[in-house]
N, C-alpha and C. Protein backbone atom coordinates (compact mmCIF):
# COMPACT_ATOMS: atom_id res chain seq x y z
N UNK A 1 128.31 163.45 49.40
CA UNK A 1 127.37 164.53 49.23
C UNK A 1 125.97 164.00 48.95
N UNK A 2 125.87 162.76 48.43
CA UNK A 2 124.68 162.08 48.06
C UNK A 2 124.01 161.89 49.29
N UNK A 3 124.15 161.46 50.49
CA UNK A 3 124.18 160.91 51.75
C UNK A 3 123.40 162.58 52.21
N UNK A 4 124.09 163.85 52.32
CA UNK A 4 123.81 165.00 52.55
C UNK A 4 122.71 165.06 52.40
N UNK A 5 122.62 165.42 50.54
CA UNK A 5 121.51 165.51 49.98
C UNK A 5 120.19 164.61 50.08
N UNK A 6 119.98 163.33 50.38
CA UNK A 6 119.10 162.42 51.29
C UNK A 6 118.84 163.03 52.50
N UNK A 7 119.82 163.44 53.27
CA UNK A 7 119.03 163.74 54.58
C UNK A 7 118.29 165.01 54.54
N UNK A 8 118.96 166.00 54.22
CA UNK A 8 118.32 166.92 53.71
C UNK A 8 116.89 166.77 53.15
N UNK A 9 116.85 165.87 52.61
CA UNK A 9 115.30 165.96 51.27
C UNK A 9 114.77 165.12 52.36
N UNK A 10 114.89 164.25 53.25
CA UNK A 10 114.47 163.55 53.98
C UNK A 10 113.42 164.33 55.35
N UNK A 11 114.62 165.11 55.44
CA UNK A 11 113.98 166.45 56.66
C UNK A 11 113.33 167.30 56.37
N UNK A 12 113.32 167.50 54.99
CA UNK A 12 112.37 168.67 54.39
C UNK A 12 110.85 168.21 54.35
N UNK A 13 111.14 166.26 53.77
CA UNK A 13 109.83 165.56 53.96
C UNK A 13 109.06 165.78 55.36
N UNK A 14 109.73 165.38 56.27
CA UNK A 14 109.20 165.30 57.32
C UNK A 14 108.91 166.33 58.13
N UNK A 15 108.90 167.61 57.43
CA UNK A 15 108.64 169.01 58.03
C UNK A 15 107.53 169.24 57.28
N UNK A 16 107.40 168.52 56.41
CA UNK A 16 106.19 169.01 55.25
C UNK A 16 104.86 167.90 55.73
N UNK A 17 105.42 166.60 56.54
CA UNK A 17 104.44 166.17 57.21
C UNK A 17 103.99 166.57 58.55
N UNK A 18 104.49 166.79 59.01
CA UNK A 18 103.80 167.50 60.05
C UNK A 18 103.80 168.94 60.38
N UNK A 19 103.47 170.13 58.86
CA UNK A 19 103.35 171.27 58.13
C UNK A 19 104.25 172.01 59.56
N UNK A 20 105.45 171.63 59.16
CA UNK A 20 106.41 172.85 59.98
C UNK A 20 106.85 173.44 58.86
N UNK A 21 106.91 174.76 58.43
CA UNK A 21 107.36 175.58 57.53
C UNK A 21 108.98 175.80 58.00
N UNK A 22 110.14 176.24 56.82
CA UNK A 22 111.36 175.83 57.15
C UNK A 22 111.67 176.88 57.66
N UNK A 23 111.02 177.81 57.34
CA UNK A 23 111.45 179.39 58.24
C UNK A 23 111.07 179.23 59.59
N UNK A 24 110.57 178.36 60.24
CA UNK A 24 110.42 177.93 61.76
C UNK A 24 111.35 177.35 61.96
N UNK A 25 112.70 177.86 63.07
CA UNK A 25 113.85 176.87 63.07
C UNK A 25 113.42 176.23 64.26
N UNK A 26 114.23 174.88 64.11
CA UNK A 26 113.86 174.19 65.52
C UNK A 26 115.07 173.82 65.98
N UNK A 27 114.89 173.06 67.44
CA UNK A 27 116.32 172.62 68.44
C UNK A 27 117.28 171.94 67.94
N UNK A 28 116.52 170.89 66.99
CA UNK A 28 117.43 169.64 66.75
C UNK A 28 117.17 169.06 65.51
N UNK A 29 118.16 168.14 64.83
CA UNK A 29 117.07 167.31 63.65
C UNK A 29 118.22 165.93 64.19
N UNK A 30 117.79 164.71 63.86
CA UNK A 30 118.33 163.64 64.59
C UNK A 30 118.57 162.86 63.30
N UNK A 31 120.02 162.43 62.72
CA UNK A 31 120.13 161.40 61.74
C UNK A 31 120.77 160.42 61.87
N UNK A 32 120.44 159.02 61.92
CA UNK A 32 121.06 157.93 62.19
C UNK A 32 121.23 157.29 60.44
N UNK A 33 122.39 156.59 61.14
CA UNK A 33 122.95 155.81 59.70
C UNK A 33 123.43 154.53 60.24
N UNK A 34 123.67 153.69 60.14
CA UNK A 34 124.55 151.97 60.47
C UNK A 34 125.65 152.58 60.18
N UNK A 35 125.90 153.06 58.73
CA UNK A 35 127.13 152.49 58.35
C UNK A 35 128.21 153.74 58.58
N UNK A 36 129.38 153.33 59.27
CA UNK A 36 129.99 154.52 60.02
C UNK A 36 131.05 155.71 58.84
N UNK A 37 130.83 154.55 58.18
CA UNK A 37 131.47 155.73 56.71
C UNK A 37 130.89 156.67 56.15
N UNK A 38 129.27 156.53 56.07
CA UNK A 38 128.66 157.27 55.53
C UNK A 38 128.18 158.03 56.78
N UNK A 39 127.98 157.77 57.81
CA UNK A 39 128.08 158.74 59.07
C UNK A 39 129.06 159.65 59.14
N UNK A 40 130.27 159.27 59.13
CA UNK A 40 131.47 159.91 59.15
C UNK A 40 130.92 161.14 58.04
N UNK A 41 130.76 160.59 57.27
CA UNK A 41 130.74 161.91 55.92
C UNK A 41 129.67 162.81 56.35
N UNK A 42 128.76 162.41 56.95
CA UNK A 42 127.33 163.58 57.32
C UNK A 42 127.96 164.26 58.38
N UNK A 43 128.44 163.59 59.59
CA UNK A 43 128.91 164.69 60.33
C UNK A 43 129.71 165.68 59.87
N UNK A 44 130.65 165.64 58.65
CA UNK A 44 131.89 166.44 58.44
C UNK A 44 130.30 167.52 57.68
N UNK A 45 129.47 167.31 57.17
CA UNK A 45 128.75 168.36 56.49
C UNK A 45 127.55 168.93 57.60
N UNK A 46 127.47 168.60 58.82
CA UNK A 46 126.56 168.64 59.94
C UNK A 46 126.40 170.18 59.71
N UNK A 47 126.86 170.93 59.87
CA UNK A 47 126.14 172.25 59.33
C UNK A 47 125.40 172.74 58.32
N UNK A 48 125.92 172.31 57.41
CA UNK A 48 125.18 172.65 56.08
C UNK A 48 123.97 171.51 56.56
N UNK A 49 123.85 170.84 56.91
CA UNK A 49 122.77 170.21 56.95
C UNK A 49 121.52 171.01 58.13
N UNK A 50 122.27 171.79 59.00
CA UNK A 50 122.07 172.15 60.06
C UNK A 50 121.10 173.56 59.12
N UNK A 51 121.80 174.00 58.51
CA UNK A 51 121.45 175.35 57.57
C UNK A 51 119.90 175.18 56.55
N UNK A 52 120.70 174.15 56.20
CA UNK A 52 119.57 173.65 54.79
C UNK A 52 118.23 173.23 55.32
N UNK A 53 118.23 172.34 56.73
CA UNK A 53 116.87 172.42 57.48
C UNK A 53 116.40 173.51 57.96
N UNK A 54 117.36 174.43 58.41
CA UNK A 54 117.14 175.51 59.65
C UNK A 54 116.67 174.98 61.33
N UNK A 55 117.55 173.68 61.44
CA UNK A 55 117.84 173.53 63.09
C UNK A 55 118.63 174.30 63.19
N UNK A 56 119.06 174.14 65.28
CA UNK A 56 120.29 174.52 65.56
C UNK A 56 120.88 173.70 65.86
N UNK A 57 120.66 172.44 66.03
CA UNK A 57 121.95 171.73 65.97
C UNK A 57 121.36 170.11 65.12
N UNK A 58 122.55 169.41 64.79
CA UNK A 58 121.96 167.63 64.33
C UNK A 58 122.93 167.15 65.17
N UNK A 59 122.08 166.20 65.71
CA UNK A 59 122.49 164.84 66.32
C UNK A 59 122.57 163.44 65.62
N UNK A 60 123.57 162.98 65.83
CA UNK A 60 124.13 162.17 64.86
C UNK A 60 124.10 160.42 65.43
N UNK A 61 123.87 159.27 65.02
CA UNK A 61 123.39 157.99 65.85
C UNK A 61 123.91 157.19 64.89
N UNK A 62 124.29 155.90 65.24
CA UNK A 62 124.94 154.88 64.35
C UNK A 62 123.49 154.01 64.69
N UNK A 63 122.88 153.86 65.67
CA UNK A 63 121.82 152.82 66.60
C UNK A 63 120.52 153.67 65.80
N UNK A 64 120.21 152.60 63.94
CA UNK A 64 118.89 153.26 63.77
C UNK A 64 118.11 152.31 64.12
N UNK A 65 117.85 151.57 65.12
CA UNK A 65 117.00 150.65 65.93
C UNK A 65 115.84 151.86 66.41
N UNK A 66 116.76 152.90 67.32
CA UNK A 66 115.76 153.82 67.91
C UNK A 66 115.10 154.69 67.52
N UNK A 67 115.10 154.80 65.52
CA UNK A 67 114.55 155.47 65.39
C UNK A 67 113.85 155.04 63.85
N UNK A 68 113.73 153.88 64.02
CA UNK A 68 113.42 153.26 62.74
C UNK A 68 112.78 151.49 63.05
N UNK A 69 111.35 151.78 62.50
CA UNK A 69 110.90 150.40 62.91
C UNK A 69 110.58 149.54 61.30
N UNK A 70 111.05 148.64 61.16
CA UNK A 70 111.03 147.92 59.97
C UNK A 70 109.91 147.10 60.20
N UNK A 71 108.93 147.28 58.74
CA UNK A 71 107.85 146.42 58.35
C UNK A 71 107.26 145.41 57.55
N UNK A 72 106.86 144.21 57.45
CA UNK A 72 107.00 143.93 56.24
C UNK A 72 105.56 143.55 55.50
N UNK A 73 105.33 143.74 54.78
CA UNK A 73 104.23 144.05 54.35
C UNK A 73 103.80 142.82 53.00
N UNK A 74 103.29 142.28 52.71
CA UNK A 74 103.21 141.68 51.20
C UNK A 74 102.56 141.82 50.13
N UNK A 75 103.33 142.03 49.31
CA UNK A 75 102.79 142.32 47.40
C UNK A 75 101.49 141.35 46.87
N UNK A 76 100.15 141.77 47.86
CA UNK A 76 99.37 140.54 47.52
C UNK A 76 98.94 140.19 45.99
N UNK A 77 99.09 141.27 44.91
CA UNK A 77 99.03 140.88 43.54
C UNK A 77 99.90 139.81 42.91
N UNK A 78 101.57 140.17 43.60
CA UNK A 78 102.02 138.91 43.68
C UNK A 78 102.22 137.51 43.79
N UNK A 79 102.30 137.98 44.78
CA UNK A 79 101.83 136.54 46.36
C UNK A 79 100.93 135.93 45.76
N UNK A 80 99.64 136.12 45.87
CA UNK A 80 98.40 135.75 45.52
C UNK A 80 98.76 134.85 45.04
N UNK A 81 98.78 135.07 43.30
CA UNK A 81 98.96 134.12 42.58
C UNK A 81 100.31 132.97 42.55
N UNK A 82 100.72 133.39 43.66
CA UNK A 82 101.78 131.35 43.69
C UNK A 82 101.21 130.82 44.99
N UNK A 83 100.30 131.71 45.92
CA UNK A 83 100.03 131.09 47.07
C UNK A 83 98.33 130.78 47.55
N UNK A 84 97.73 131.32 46.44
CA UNK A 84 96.33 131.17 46.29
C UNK A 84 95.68 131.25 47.59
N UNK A 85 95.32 130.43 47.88
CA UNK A 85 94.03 129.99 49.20
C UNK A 85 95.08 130.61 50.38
N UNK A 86 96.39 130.11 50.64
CA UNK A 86 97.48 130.31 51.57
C UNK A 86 97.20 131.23 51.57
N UNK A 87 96.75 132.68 51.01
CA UNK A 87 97.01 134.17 51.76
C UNK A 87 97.57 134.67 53.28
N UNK A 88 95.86 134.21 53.32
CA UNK A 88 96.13 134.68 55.17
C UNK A 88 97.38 134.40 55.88
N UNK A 89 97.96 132.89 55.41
CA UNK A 89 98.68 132.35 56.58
C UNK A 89 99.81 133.48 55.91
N UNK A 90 100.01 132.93 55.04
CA UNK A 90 101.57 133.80 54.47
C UNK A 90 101.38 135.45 55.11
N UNK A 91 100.41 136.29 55.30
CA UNK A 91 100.35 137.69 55.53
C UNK A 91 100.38 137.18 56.84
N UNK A 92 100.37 136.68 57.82
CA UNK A 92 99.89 136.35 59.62
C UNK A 92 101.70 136.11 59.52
N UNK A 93 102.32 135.28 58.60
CA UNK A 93 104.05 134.82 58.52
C UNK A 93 104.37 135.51 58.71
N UNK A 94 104.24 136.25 57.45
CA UNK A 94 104.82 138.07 57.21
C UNK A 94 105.40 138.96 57.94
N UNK A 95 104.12 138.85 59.03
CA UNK A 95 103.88 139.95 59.84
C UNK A 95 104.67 139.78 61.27
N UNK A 96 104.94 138.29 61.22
CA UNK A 96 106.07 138.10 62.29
C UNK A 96 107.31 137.84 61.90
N UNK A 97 108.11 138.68 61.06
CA UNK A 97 109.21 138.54 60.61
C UNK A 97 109.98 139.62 62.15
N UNK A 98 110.69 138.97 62.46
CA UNK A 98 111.47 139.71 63.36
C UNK A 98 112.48 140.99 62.89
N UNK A 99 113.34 141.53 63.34
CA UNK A 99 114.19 142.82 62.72
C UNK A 99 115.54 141.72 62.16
N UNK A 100 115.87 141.05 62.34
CA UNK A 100 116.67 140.34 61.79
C UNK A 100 116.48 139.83 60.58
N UNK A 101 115.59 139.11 60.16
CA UNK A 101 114.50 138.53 59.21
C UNK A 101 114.75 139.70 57.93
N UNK A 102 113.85 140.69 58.67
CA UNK A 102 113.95 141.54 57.65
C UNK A 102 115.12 142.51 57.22
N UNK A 103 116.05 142.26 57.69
CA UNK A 103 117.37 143.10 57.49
C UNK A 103 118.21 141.78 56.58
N UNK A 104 117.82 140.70 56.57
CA UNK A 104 118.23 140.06 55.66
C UNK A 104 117.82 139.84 54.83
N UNK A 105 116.21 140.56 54.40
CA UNK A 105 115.96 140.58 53.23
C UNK A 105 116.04 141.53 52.40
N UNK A 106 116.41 142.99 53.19
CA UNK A 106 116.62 144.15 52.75
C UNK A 106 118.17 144.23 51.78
N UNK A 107 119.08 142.92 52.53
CA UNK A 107 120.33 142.61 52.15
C UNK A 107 120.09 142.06 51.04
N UNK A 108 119.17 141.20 50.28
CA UNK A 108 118.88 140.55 49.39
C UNK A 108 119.23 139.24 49.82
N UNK A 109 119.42 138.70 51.04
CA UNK A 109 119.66 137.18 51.50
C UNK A 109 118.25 136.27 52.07
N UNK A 110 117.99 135.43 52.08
CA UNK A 110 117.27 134.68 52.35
C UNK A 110 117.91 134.17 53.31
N UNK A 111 117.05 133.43 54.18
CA UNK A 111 117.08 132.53 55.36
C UNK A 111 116.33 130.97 54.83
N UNK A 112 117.25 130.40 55.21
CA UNK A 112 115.92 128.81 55.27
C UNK A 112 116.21 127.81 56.59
């Protein structure tokens, strides 16, 4: 139900960014997840989710490649101070972290 309640608050966000009011129903709302357990569980609630946005239907994706671009960005208050003068290069590094890269740091793993 936690999983529900995320997408839900998730879709409400994103109706509130681009000021669609919820009493405007629309075609579709699209939720991708990786992990097929917690997919599994959104589809079994796909209506209520369907309700609580006011689509008419959700489409459901295991592939959040297509709808999710990962960034990585750096804590220069951080950074800064163990990398001093290095900035630039480390933010130019950063910025070419591939989707792999960063899905292993989202994991809490490092690469060396």
């Amino acid at each position: 139900m936690e999983a529900v309640q995320k997408s839900v608050s998730l879709g409400h966000a994103l109706r509130k960014e681009r000021s669609l009011k919820v009493r405007q129903p629309l075609p579709a709302a699209h939720v991708a997840c990786s992990d097929p357990a917690i997919l599994t569980a959104l589809q079994s609630h796909a209506q209520l989710i369907a309700d609580e946005l006011n689509v008419k239907d959700v489409l459901f994706s295991q592939d959040e490649e297509q709808f999710v671009r990962l960034k990585a960005k750096p804590n220069f208050r951080v950074l800064g101070k163990k990398v001093g003068p290095l900035m630039p290069a480390a933010k130019e590094a950063i910025a070419k972290f591939n989707r792999q890269q960063l899905t292993h740091l989202l994991e809490g793993r490092t690469s060396r």
